[in-house]
N, C-alpha and C. Protein backbone atom coordinates (compact mmCIF):
# COMPACT_ATOMS: atom_id res chain seq x y z
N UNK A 1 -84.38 103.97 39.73
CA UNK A 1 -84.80 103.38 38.47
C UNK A 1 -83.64 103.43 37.48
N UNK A 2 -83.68 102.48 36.63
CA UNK A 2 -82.31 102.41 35.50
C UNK A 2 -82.11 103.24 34.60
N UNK A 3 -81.58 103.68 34.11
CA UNK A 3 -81.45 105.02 32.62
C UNK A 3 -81.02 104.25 31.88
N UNK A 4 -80.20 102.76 31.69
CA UNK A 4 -79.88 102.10 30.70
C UNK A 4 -80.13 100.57 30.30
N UNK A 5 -80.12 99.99 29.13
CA UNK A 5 -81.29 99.25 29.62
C UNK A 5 -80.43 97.64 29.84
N UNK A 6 -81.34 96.79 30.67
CA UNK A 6 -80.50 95.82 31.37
C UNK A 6 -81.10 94.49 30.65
N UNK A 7 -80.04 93.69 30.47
CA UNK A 7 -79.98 92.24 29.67
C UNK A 7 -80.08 90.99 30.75
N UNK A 8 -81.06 90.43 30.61
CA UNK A 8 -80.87 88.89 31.48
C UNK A 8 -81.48 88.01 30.70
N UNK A 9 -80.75 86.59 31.17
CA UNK A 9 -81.04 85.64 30.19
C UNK A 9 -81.65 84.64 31.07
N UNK A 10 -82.73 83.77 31.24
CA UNK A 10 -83.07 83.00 31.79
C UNK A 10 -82.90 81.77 31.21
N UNK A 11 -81.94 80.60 32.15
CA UNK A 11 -81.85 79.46 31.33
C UNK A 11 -81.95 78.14 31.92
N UNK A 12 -82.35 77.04 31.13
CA UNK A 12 -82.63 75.76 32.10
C UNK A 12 -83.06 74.72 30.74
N UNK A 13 -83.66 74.11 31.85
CA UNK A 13 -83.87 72.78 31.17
C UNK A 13 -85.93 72.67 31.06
N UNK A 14 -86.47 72.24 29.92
CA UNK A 14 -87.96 71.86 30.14
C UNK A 14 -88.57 71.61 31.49
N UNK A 15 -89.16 72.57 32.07
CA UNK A 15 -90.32 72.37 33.13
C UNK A 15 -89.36 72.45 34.03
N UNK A 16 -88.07 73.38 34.36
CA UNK A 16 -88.21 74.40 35.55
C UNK A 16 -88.25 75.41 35.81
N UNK A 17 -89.30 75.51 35.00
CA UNK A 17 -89.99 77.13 35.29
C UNK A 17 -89.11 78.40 34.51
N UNK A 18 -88.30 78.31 33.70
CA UNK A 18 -87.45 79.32 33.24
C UNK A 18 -88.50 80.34 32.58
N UNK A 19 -89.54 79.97 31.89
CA UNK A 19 -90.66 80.98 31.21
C UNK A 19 -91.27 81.60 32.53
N UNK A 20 -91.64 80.91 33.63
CA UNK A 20 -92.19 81.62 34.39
C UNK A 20 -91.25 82.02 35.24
N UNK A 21 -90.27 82.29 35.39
CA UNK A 21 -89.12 83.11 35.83
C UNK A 21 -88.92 84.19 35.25
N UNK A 22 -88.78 84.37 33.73
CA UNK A 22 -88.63 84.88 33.11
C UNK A 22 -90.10 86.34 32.53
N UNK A 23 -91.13 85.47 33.05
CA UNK A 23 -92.64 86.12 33.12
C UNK A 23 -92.44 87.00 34.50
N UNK A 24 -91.96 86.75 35.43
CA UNK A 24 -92.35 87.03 36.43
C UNK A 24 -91.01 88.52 36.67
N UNK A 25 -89.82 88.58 36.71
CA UNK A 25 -88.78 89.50 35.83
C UNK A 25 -89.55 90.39 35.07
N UNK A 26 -90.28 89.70 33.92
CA UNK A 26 -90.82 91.03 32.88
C UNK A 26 -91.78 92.16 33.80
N UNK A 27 -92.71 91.11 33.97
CA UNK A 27 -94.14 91.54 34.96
C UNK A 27 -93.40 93.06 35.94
N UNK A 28 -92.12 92.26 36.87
CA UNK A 28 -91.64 93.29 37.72
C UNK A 28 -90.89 94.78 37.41
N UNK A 29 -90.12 94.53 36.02
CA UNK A 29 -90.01 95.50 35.56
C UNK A 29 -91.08 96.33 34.96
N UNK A 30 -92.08 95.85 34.37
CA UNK A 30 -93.20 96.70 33.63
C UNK A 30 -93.74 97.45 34.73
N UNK A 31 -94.08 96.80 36.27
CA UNK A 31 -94.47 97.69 37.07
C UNK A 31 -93.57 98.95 37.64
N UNK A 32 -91.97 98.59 37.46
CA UNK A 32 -91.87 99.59 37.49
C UNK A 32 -91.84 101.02 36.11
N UNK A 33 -92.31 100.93 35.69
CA UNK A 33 -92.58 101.40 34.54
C UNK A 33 -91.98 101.56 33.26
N UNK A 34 -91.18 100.44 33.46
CA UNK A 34 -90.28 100.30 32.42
C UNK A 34 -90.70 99.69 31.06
N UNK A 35 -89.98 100.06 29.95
CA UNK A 35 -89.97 99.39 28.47
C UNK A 35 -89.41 97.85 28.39
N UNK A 36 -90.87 97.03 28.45
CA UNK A 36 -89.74 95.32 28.87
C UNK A 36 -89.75 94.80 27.11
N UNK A 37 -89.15 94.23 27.19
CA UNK A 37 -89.33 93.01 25.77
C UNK A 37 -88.54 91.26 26.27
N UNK A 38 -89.55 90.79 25.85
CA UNK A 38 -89.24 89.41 26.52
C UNK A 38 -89.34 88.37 24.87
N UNK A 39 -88.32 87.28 24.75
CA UNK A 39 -88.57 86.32 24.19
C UNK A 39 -87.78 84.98 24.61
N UNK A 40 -88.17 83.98 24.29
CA UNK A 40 -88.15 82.46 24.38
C UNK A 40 -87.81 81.91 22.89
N UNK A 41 -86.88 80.59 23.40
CA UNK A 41 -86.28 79.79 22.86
C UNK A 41 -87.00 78.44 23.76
N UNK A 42 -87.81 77.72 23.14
CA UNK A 42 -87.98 76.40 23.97
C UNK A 42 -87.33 74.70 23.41
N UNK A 43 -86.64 74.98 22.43
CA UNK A 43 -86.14 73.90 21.86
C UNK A 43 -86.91 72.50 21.98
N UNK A 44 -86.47 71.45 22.57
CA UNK A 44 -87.36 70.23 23.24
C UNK A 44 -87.47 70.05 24.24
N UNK A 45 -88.21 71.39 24.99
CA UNK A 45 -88.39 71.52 26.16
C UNK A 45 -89.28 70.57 26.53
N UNK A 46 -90.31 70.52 26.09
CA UNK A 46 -91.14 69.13 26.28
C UNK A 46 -90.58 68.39 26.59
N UNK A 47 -89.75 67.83 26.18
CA UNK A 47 -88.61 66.60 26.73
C UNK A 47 -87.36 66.67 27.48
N UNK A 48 -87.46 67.89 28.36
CA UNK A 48 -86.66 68.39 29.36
C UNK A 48 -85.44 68.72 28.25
N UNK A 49 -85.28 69.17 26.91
CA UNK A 49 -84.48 70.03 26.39
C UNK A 49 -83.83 71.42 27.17
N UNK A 50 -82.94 71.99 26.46
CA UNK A 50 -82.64 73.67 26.64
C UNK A 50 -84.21 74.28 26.44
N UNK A 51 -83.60 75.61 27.46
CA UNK A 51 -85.16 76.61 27.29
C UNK A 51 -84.39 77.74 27.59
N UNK A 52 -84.20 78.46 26.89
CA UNK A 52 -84.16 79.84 27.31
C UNK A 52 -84.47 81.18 27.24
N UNK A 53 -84.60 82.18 27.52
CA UNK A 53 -85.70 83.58 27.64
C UNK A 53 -84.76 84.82 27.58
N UNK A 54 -84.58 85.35 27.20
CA UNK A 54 -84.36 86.89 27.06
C UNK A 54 -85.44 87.52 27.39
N UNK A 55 -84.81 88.36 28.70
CA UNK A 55 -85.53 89.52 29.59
C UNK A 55 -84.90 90.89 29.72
N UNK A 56 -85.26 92.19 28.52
CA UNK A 56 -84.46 93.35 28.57
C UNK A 56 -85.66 94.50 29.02
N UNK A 57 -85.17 95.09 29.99
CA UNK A 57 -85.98 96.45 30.68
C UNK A 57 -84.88 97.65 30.44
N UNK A 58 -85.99 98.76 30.09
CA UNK A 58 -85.05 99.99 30.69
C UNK A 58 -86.26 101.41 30.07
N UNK A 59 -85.49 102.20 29.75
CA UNK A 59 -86.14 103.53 29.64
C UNK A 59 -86.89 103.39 28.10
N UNK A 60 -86.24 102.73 27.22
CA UNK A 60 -86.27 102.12 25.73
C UNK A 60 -85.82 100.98 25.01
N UNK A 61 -86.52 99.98 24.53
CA UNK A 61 -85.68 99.03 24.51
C UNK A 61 -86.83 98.78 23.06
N UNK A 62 -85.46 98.44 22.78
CA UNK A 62 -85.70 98.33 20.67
C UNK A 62 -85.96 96.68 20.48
N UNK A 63 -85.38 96.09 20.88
CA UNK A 63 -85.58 94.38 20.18
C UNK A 63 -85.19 93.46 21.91
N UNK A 64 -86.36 92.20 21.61
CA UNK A 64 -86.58 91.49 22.93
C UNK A 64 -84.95 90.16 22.79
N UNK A 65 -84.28 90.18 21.53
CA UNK A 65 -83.33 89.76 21.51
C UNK A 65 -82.13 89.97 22.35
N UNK A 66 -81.08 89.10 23.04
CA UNK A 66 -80.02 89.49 24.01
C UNK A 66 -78.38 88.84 22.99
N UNK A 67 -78.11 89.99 22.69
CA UNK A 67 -76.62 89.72 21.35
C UNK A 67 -75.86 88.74 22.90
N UNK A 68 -75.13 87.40 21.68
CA UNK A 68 -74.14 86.94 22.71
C UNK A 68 -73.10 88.05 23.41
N UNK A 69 -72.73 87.62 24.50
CA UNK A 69 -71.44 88.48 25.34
C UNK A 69 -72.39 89.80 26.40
N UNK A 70 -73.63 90.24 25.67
CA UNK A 70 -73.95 91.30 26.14
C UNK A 70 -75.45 91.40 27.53
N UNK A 71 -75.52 89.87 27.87
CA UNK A 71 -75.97 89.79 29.02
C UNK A 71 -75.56 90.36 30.28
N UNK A 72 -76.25 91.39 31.08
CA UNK A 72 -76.04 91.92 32.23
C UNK A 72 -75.67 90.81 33.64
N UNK A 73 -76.84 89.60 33.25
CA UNK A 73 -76.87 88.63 34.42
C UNK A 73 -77.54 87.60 33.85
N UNK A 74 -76.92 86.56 34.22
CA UNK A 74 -77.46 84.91 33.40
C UNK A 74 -77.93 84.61 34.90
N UNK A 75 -79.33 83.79 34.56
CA UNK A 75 -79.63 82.89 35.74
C UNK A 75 -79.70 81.38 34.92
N UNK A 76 -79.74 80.37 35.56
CA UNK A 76 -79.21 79.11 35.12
C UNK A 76 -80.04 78.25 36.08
N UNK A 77 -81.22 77.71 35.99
CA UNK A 77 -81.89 77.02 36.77
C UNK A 77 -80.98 76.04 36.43
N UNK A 78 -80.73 74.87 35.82
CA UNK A 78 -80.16 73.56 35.75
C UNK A 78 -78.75 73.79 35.74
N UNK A 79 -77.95 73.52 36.90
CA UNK A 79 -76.72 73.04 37.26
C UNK A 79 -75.78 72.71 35.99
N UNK A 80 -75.91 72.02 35.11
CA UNK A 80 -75.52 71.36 33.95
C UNK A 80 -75.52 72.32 32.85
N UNK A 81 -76.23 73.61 32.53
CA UNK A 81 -76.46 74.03 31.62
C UNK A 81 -75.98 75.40 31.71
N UNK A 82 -75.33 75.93 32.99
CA UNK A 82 -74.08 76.72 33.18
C UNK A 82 -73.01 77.19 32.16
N UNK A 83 -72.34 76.18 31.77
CA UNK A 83 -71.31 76.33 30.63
C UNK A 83 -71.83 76.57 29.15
N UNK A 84 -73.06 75.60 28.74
CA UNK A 84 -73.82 75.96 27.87
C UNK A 84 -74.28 77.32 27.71
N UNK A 85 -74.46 78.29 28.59
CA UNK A 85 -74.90 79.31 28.44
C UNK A 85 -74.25 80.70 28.70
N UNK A 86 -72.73 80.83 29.37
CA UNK A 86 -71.84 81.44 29.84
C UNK A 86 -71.85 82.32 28.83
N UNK A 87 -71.81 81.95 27.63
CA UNK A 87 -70.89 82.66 26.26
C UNK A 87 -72.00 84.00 26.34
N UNK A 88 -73.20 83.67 26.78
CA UNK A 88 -74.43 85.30 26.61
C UNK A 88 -74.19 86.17 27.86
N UNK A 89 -73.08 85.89 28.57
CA UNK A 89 -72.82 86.68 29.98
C UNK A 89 -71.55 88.21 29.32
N UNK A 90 -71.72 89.14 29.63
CA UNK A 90 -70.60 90.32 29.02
C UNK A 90 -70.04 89.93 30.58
N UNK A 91 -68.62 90.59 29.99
CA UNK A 91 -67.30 90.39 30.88
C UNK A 91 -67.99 91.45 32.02
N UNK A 92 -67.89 90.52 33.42
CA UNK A 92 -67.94 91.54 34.68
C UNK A 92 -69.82 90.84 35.14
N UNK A 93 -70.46 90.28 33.65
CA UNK A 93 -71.99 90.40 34.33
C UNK A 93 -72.46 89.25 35.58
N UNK A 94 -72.67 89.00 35.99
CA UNK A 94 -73.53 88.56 37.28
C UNK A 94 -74.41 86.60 36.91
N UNK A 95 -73.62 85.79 37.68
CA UNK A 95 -74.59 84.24 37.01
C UNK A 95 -74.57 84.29 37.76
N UNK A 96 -76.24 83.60 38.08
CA UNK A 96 -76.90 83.52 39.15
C UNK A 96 -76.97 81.59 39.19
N UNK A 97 -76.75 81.11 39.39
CA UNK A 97 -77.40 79.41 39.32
C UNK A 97 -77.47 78.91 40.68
N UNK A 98 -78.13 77.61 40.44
CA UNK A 98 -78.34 77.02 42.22
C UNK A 98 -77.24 76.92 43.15
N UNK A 99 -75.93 76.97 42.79
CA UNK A 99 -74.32 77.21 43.54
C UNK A 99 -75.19 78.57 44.28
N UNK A 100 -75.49 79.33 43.71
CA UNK A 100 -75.95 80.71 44.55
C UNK A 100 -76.71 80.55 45.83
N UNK A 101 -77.41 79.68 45.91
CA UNK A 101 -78.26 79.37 47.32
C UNK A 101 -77.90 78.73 48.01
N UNK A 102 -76.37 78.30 47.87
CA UNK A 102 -75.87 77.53 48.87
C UNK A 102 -75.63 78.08 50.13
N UNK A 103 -76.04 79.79 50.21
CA UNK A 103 -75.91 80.64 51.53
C UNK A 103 -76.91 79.98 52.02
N UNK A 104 -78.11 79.92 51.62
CA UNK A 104 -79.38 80.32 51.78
C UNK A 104 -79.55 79.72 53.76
N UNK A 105 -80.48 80.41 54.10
CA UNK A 105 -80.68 80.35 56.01
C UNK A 105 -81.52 78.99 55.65
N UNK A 106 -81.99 78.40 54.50
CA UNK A 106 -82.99 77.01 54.56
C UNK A 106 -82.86 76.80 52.88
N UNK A 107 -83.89 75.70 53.29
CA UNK A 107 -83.77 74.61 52.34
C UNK A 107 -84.85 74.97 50.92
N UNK A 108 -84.68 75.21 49.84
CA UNK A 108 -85.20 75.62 49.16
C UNK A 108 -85.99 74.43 48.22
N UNK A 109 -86.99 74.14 48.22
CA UNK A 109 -87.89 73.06 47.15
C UNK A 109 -87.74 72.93 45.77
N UNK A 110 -87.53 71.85 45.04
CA UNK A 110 -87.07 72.16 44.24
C UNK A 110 -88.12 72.55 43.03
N UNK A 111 -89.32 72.63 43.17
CA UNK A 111 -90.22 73.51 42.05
C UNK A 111 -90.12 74.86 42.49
N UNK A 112 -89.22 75.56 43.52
CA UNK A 112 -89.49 76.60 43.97
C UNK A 112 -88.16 76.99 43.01
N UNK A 113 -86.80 76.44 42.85
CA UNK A 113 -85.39 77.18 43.04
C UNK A 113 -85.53 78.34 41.73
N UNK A 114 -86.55 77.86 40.65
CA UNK A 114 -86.48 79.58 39.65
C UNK A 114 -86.97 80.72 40.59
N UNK A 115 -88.15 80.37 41.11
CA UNK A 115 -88.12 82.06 42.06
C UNK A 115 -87.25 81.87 42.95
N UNK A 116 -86.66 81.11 43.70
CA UNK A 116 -85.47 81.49 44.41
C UNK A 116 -83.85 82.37 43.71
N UNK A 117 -84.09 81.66 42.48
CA UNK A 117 -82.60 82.38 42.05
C UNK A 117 -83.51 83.77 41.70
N UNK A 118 -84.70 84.08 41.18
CA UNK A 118 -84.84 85.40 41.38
C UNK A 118 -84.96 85.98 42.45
N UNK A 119 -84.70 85.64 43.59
CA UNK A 119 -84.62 86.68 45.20
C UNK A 119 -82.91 86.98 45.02
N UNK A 120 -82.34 85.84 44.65
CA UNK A 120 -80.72 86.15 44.55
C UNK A 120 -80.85 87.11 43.28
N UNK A 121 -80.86 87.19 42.46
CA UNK A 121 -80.98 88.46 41.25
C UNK A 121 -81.85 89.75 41.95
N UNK A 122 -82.78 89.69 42.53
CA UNK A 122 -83.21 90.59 43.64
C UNK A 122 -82.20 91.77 44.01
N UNK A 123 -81.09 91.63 44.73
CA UNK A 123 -80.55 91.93 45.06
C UNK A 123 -79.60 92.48 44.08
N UNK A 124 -79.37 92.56 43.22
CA UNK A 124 -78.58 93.44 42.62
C UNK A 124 -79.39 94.07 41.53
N UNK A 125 -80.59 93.96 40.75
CA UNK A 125 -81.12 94.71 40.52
C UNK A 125 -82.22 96.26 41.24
N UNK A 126 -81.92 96.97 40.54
CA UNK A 126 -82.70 97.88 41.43
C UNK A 126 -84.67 98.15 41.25
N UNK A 127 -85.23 97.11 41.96
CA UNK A 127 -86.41 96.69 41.79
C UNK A 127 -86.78 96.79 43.11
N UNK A 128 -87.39 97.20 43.59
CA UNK A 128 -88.17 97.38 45.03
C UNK A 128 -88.66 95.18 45.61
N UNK A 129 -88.44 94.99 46.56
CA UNK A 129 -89.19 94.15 47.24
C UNK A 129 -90.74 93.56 47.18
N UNK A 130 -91.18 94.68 47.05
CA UNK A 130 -92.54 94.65 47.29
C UNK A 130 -92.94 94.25 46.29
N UNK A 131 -91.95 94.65 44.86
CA UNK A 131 -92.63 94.84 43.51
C UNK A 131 -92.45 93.28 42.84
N UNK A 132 -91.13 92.99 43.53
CA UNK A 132 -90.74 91.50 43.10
C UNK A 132 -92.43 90.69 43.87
N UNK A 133 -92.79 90.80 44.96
CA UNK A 133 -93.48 90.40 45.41
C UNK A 133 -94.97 90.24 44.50
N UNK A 134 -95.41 91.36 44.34
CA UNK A 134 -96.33 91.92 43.81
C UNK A 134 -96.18 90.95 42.48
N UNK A 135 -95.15 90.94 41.55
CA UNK A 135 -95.23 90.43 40.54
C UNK A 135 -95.50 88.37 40.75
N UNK A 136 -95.16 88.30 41.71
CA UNK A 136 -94.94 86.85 42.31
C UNK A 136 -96.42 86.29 42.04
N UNK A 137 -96.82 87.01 42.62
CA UNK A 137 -98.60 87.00 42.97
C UNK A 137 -99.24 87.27 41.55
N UNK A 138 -98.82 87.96 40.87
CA UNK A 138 -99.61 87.97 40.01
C UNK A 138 -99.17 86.56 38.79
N UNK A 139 -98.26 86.18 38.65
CA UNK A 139 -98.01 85.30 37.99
C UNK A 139 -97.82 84.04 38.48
N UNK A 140 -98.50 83.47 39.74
CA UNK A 140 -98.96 81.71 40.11
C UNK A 140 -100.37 82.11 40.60
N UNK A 141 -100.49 80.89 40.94
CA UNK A 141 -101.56 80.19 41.44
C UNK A 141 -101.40 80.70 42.82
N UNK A 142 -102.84 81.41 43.58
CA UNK A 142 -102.78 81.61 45.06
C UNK A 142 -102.19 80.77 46.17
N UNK A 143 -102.77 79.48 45.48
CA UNK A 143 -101.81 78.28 46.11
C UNK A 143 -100.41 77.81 46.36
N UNK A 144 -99.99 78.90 45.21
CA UNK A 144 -98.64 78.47 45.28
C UNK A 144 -97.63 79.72 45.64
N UNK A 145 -98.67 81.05 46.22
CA UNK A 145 -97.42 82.27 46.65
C UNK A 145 -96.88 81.83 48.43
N UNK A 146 -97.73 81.06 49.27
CA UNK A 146 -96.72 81.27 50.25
C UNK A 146 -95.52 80.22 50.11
N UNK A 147 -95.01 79.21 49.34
CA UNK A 147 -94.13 78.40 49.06
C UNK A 147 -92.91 79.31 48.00
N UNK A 148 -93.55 80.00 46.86
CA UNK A 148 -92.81 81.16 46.35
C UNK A 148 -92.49 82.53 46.87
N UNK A 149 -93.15 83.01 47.65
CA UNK A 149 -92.70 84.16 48.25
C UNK A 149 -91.55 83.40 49.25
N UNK A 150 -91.68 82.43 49.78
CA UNK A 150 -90.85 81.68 51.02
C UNK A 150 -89.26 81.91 50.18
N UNK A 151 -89.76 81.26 49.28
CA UNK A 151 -88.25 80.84 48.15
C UNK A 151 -87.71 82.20 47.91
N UNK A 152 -88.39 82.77 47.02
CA UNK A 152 -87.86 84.07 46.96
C UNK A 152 -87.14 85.40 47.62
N UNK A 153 -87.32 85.12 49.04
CA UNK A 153 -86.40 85.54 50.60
C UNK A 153 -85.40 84.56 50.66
N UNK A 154 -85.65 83.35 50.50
CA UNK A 154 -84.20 82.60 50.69
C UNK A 154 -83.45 82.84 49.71
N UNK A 155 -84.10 82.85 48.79
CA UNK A 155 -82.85 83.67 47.52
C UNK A 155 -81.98 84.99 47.94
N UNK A 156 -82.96 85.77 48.41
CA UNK A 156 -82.81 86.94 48.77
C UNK A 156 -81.22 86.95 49.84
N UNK A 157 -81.94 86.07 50.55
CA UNK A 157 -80.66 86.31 52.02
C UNK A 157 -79.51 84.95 51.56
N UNK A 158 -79.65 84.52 50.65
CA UNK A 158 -79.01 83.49 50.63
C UNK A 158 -77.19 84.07 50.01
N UNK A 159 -77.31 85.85 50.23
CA UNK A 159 -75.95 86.41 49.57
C UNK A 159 -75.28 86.58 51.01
């Protein structure tokens, strides 16, 4: 479990899922019993605008805000919106975007690729499997965990 507390920024474009990426992150840290604080930026997301989420866990965590530079790990659902969002990454931290699944053992859907880049963030946070899982399930539709759990292993192995 972490002793200090960790910065991620979830970012994209209206309606791919960056809130529920970003829901689903919080969810997994709270189970592990951590202090989460989560907030959103949706700009004109409605109209496939910027969207982005600040997701901070740890032992204590004072404000759901993420200071530029001091992001642990940027994920970047939209390809395009990479550079737009670099400047909230601290020197050394971890971007995750769809370039990342280009390992992947298969083909990832594309309402799936936000939980996929969280199986790739998976992996370097220290969050149990099960728990990423667990949180998966609790935040879709029954209908929609064996297509997201699927994604979320290809993220996973896709390092």
């Amino acid at each position: 479990m972490t002793t200090k507390v960790i910065n991620v920024v979830v970012a994209g474009l209206g309606g791919q899922g960056v809130v529920k990426a970003s829901d689903i992150l919080a969810d997994a840290a709270f189970r592990m019993g951590l202090d989460v604080k989560k907030s959103e930026i949706h700009g004109m997301s409605q109209r496939g605008g910027s969207v982005a989420s600040d997701v901070r866990f740890g032992p204590v965590v004072h404000s759901p805000m993420i200071p530029a530079g001091e992001a642990d790990c940027l994920i970047v659902v939209a390809p395009d919106q990479v550079d737009v969002n670099r400047h909230v990454l601290k020197a050394g931290g971890v971007l995750v975007s769809p370039e990342s699944l280009a390992g992947s053992p298969g083909k990832v859907q594309a309402k799936s690729v936000n939980v996929a880049l969280l199986g790739v963030l998976s992996t370097v946070l220290d969050i149990p499997v099960e728990t990423w899982e667990d949180a998966i399930r609790a935040n879709l539709a029954e209908k929609h965990h064996r297509l997201n759990l699927e994604a979320f292993h290809l993220g996973r192995s896709a390092n």
